[in-house]
Protein backbone atom coordinates (compact mmCIF):
# COMPACT_ATOMS: atom_id res chain seq x y z
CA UNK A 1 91.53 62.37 -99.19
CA UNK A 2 88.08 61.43 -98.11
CA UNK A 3 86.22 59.75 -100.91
CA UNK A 4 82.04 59.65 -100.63
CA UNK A 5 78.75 57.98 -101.41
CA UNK A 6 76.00 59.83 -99.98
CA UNK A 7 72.70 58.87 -99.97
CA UNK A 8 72.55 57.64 -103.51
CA UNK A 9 69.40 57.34 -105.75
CA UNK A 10 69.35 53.91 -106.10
CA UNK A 11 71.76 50.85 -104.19
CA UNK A 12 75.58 51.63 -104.90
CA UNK A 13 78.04 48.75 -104.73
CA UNK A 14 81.66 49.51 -104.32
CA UNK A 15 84.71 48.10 -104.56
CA UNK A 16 88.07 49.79 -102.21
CA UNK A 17 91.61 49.56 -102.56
CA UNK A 18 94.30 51.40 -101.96
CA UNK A 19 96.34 51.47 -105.49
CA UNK A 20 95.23 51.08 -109.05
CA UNK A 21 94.26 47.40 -109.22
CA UNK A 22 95.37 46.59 -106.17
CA UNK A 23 93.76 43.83 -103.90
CA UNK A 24 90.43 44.40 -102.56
CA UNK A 25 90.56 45.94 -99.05
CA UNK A 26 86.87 46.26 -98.74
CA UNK A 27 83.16 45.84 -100.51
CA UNK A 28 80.16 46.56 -99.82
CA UNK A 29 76.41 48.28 -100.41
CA UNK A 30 75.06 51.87 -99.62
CA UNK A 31 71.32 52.08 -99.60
CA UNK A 32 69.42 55.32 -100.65
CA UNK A 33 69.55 55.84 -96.95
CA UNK A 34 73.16 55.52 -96.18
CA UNK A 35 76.49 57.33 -96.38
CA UNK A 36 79.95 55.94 -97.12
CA UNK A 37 83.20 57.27 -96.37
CA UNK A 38 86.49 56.22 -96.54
CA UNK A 39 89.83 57.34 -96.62
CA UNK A 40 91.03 54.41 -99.58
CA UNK A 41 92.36 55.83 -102.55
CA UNK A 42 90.71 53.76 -105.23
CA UNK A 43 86.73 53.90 -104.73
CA UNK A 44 84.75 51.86 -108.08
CA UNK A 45 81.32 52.44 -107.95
CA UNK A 46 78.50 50.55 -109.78
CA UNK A 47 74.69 50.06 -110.04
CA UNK A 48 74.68 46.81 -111.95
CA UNK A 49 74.81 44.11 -108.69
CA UNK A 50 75.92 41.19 -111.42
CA UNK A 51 78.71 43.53 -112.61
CA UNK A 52 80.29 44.43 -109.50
CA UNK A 53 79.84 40.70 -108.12
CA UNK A 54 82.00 40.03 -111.63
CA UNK A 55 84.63 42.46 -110.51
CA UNK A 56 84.64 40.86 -106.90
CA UNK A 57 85.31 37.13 -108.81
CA UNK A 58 88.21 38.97 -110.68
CA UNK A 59 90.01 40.17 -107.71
CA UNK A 60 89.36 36.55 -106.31
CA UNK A 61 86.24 37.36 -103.94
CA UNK A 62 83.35 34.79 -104.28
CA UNK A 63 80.27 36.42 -102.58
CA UNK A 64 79.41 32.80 -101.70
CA UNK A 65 82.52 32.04 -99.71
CA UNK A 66 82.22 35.45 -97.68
CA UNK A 67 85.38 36.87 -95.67
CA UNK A 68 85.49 39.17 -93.45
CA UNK A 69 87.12 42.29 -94.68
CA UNK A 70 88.79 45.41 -92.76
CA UNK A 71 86.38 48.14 -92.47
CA UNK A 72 86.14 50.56 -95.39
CA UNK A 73 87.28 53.18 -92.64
CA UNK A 74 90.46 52.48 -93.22
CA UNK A 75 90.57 51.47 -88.91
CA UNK A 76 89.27 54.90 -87.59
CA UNK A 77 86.95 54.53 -84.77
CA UNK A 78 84.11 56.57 -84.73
């Protein structure tokens, strides 16, 4: 299934993985301009920038120490 974020009303962080609390297999930010989609199972979605950056420390991601991530495309090419 293809999960979706199209050009929200305000900047959407999200959070991908495959299973329920699984490890992270991508994160990122749509702009009001942009459209995400992915064929990951688990898409969490949130506004709050200091709540998703919590729930990126959880799952062991420190937006300071950026990796780099697979894409949330799950490897198609476009």
């Amino acid at each position: 299934m293809i999960q979706k974020i199209e050009f929200p009303q305000q900047p959407t962080y999200y959070i991908l993985r495959d299973e329920e609390n699984g490890p992270i297999l991508s994160h990122g930010k749509v702009e009001p301009s942009q459209v995400l989609e992915t064929i990951r199972n688990i898409m969490e979605t949130y506004i709050d920038e200091n709540e998703w950056e919590a729930k990126l420390l959880e799952g062991g991601i420190d937006l300071n120490e950026q990796e780099d991530l697979p894409s949330p495309l799950g490897g198609i090419e476009l």
